[in-house]
N, C-alpha and C. Protein backbone atom coordinates (compact mmCIF):
# COMPACT_ATOMS: atom_id res chain seq x y z
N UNK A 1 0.85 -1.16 0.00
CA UNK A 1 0.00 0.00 0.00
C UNK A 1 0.90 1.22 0.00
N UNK A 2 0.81 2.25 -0.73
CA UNK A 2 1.04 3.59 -0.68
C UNK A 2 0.70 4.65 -1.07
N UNK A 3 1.13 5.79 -0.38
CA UNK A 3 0.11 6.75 0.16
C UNK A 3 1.09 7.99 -0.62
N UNK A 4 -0.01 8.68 -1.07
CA UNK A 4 0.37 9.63 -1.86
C UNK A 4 -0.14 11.25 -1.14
N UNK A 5 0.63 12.26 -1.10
CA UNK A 5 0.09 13.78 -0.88
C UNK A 5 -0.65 14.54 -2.07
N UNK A 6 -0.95 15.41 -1.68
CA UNK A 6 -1.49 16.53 -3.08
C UNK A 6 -0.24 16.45 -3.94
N UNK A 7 1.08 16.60 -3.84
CA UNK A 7 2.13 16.73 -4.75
C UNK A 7 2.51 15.58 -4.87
N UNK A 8 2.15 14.02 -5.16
CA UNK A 8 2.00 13.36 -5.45
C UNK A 8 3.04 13.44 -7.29
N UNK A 9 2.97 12.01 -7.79
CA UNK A 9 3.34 11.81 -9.36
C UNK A 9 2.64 12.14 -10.11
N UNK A 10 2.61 11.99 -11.41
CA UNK A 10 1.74 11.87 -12.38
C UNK A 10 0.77 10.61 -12.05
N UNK A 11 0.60 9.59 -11.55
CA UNK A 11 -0.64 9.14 -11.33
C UNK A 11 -1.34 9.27 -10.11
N UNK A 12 -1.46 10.64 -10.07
CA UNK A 12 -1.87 10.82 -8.63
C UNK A 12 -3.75 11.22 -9.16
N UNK A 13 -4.21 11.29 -7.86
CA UNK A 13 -5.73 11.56 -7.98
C UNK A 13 -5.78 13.22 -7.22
N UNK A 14 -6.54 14.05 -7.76
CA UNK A 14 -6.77 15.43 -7.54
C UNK A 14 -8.12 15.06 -6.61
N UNK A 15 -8.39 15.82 -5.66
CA UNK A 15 -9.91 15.87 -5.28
C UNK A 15 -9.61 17.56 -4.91
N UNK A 16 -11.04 18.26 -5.19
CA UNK A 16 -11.46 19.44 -5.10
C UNK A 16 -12.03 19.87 -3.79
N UNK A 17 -11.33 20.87 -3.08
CA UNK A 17 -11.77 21.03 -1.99
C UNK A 17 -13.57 20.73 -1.60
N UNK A 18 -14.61 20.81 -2.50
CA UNK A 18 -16.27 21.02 -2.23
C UNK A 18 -16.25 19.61 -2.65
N UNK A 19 -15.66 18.38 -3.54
CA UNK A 19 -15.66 17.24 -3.47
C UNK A 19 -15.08 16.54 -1.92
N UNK A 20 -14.06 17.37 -1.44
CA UNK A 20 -13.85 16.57 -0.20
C UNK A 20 -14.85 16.96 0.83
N UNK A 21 -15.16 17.85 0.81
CA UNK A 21 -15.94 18.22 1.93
C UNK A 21 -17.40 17.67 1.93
N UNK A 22 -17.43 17.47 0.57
CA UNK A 22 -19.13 16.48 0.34
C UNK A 22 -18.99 15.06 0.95
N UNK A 23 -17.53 14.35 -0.02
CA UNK A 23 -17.68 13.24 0.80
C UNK A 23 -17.19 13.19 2.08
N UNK A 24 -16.81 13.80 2.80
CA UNK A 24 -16.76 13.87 4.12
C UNK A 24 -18.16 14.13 5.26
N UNK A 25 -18.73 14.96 4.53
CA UNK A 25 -20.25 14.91 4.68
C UNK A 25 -20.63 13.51 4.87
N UNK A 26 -20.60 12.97 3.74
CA UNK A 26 -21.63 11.54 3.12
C UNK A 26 -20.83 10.63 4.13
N UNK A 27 -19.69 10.48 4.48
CA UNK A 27 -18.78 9.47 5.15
C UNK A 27 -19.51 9.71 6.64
N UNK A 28 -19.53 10.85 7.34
CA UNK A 28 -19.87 11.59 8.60
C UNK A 28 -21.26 10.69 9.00
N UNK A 29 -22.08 10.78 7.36
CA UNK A 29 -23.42 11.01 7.80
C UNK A 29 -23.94 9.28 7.70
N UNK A 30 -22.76 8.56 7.30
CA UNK A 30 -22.68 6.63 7.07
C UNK A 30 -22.53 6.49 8.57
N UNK A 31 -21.56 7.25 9.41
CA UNK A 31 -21.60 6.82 11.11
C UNK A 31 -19.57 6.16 10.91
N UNK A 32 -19.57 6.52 9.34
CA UNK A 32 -17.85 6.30 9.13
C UNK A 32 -17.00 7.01 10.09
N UNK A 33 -15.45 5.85 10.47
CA UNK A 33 -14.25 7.20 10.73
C UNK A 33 -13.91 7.94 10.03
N UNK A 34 -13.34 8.87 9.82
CA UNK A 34 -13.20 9.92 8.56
C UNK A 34 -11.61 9.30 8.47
N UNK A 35 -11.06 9.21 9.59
CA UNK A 35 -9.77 8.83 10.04
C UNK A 35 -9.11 7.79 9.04
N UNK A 36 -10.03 6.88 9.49
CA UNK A 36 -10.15 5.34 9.35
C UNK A 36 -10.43 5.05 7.44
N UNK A 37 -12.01 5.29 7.62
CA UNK A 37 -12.28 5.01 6.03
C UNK A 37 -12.15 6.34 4.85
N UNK A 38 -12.67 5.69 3.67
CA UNK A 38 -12.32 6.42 2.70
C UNK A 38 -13.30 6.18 1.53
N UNK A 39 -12.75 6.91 0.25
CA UNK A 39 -13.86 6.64 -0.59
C UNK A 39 -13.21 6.07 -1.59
N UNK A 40 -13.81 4.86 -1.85
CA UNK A 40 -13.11 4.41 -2.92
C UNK A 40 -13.43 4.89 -4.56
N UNK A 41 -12.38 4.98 -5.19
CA UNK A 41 -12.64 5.22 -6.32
C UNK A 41 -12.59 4.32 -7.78
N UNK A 42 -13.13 3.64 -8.45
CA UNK A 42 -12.41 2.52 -9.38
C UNK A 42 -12.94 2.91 -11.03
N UNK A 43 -12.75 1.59 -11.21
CA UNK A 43 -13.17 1.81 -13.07
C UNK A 43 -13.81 0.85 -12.79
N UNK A 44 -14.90 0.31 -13.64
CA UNK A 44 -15.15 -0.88 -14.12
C UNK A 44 -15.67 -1.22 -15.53
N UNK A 45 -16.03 -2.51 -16.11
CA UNK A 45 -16.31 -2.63 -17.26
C UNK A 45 -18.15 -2.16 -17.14
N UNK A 46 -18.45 -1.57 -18.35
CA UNK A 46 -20.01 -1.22 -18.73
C UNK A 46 -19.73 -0.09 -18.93
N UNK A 47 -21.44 0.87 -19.23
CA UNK A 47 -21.34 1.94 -19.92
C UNK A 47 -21.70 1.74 -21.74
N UNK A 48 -22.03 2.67 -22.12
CA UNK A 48 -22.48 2.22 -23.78
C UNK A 48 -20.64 2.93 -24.22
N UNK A 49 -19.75 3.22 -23.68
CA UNK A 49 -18.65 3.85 -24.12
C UNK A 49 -17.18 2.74 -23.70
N UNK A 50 -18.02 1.37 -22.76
CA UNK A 50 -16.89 0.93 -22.21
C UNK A 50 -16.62 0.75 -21.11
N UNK A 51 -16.08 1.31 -20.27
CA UNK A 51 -15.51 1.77 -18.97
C UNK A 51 -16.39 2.82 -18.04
N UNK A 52 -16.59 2.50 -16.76
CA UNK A 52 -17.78 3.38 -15.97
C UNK A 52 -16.84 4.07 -14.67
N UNK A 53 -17.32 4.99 -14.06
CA UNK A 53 -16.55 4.89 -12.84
C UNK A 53 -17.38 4.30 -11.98
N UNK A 54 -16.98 4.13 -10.70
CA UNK A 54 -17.48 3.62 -9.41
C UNK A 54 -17.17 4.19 -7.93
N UNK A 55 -18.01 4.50 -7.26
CA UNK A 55 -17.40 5.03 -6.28
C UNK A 55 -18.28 4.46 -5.12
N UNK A 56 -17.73 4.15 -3.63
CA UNK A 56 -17.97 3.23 -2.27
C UNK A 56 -17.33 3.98 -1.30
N UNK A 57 -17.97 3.90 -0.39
CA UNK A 57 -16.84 3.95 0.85
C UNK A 57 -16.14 2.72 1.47
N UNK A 58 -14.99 2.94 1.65
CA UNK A 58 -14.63 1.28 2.46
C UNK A 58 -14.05 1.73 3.94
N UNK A 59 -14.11 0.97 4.51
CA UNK A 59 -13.57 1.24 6.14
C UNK A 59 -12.01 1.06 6.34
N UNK A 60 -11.53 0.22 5.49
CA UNK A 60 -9.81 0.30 4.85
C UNK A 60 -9.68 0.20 3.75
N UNK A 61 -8.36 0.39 3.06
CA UNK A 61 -7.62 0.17 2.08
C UNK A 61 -7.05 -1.55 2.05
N UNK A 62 -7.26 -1.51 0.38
CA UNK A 62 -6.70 -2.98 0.55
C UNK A 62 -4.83 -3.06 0.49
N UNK A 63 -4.60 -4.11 0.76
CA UNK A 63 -3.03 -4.46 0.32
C UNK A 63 -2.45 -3.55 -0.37
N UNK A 64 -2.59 -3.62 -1.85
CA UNK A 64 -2.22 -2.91 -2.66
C UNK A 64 -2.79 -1.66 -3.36
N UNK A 65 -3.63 -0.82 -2.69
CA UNK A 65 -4.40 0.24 -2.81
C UNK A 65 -2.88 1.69 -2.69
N UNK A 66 -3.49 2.13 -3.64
CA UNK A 66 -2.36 3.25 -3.65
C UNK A 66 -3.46 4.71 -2.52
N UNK A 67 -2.92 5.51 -1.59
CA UNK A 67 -3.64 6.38 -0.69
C UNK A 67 -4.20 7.61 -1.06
N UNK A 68 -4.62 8.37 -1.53
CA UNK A 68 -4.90 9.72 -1.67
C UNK A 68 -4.81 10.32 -0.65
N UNK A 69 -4.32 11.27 -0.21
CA UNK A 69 -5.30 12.59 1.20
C UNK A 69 -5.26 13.77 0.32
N UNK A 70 -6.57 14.46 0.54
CA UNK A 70 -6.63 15.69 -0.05
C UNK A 70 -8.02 16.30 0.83
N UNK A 71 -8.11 17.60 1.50
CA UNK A 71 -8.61 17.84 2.10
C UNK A 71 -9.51 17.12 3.43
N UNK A 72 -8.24 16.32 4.27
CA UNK A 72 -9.22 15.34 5.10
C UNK A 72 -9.46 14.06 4.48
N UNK A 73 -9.83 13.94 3.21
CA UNK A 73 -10.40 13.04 2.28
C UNK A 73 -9.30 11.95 2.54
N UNK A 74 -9.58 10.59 2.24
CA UNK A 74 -8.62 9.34 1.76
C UNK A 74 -9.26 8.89 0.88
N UNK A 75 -8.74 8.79 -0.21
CA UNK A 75 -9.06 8.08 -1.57
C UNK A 75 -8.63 6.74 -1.33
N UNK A 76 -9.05 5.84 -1.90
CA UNK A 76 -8.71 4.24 -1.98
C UNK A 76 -8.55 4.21 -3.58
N UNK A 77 -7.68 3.99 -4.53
CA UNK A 77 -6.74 3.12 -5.53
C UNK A 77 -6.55 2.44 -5.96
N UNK A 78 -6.53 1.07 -6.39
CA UNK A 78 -7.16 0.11 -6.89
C UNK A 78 -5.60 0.07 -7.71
N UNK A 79 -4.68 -0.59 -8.16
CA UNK A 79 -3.69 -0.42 -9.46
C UNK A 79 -4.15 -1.06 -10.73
N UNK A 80 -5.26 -1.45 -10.97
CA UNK A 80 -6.15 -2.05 -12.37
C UNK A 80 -6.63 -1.03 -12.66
N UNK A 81 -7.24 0.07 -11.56
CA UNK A 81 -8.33 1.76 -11.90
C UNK A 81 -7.12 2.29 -12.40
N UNK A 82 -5.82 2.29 -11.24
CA UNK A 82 -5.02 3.72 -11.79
C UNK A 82 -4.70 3.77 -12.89
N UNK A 83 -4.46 2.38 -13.78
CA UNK A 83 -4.24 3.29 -15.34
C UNK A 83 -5.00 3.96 -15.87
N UNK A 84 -5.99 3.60 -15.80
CA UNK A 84 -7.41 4.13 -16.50
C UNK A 84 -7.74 5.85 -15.83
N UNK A 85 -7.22 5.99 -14.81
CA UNK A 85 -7.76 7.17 -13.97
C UNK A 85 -6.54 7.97 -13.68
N UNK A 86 -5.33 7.35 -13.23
CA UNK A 86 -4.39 8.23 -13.13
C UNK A 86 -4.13 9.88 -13.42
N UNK A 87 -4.04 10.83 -12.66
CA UNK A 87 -3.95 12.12 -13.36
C UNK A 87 -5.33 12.53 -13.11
N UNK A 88 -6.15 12.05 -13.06
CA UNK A 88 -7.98 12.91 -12.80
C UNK A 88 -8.08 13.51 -11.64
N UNK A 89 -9.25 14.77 -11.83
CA UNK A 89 -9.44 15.08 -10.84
C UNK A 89 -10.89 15.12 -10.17
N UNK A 90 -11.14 14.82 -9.21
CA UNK A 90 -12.43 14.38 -8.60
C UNK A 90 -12.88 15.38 -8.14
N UNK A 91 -14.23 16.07 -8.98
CA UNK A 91 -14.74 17.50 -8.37
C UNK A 91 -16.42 17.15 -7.87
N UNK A 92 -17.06 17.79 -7.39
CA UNK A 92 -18.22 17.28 -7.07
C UNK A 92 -19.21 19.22 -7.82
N UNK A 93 -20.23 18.84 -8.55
CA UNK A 93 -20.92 19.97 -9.17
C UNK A 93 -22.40 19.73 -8.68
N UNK A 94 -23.05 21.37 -8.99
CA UNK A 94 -24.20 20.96 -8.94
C UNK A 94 -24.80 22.07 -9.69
N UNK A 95 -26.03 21.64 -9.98
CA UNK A 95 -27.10 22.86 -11.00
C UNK A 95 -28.62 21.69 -11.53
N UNK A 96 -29.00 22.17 -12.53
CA UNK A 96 -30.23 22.20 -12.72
C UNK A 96 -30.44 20.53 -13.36
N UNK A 97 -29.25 19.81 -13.67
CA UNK A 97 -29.15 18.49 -14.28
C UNK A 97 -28.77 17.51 -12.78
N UNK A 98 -28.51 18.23 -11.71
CA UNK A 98 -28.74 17.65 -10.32
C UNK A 98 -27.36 17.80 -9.79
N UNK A 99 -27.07 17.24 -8.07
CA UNK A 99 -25.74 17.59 -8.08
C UNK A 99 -25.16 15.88 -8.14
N UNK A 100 -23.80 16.27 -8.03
CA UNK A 100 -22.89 14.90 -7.50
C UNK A 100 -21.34 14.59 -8.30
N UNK A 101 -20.37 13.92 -8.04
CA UNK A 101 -19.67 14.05 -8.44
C UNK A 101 -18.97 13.72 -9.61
N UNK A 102 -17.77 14.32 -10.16
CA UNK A 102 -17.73 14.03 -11.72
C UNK A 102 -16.16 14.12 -11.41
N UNK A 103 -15.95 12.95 -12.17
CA UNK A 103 -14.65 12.62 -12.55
C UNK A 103 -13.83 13.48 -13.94
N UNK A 104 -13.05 13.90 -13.82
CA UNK A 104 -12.33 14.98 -15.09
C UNK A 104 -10.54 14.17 -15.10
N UNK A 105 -10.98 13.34 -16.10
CA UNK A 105 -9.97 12.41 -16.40
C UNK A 105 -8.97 12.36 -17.88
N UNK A 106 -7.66 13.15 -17.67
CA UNK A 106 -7.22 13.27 -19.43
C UNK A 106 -7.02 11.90 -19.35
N UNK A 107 -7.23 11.08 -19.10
CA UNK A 107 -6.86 9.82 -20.31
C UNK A 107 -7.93 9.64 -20.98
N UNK A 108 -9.20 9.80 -20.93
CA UNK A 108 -10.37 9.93 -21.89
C UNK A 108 -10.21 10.03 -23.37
N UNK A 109 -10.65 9.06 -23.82
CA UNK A 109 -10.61 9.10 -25.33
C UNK A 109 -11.71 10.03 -25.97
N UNK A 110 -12.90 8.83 -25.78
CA UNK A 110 -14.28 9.50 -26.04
C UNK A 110 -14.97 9.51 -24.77
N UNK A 111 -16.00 9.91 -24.80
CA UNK A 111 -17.32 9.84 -23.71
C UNK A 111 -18.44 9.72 -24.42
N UNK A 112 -19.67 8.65 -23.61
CA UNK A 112 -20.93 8.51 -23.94
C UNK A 112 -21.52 9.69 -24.05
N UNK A 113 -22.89 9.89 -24.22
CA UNK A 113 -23.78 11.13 -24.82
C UNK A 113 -24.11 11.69 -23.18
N UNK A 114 -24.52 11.07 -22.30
CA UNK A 114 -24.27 11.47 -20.98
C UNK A 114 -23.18 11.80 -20.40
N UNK A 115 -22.27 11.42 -20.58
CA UNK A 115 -20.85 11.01 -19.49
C UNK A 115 -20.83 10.46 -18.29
N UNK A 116 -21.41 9.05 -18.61
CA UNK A 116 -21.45 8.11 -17.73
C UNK A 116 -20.22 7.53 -17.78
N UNK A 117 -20.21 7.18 -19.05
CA UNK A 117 -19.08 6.23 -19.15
C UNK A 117 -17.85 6.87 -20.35
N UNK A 118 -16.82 6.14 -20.34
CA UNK A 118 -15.74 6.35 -21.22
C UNK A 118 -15.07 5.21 -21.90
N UNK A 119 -13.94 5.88 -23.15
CA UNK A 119 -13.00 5.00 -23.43
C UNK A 119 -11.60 5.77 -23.38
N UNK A 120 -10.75 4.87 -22.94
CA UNK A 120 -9.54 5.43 -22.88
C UNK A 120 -8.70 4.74 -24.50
């Protein structure tokens, strides 16, 4: 397992200060440690484009989970997600199409007509 800062490598994960503070909210309001757990972040297969994101809270990191901290926040890592995600940054928006969070990832090839999903 290892744990990365904001100045982190190139495959590091960005989170946006109003993304950490949401999921810190949502973690708070599970009865989570903030300490302790985190939010996981992954890829998986689906999507009409391919590739989806996914996001959980877990109460630890696994073995080989690479760490995020960014505002309080702990990201969980996955090394099958980080190629696919490496370099993104995790912002959380909101307006009239609803709120919640959105992944802003240059390895993106294309994106579905929503932006649910992607291809790298």
């Amino acid at each position: 397992m290892s744990t990365e800062s904001a100045s982190g490598t190139e495959t590091r994960i960005e989170v946006t200060p109003i993304a950490a503070e949401q999921a810190l909210d949502l973690l708070e309001s599970e009865g989570l440690d903030v300490g302790e757990a985190g939010l996981r972040l992954f890829v998986q297969q689906g999507g009409c484009a391919g590739l989806s994101y996914g996001m959980r809270f877990d109460t630890e990191p696994e073995d080989d989970d690479t760490i995020f901290e960014h505002h309080d926040l702990r990201v969980f890592v996955d090394p099958a997600s980080m190629r696919y995600i490496g370099g993104s940054v995790l912002d959380f928006e909101g307006g009239l199409q609803g709120a919640g969070f959105h992944v802003e990832n240059p390895n993106v090839v294309s994106e579905c007509g929503c932006g649910e999903s992607f291809r790298t």
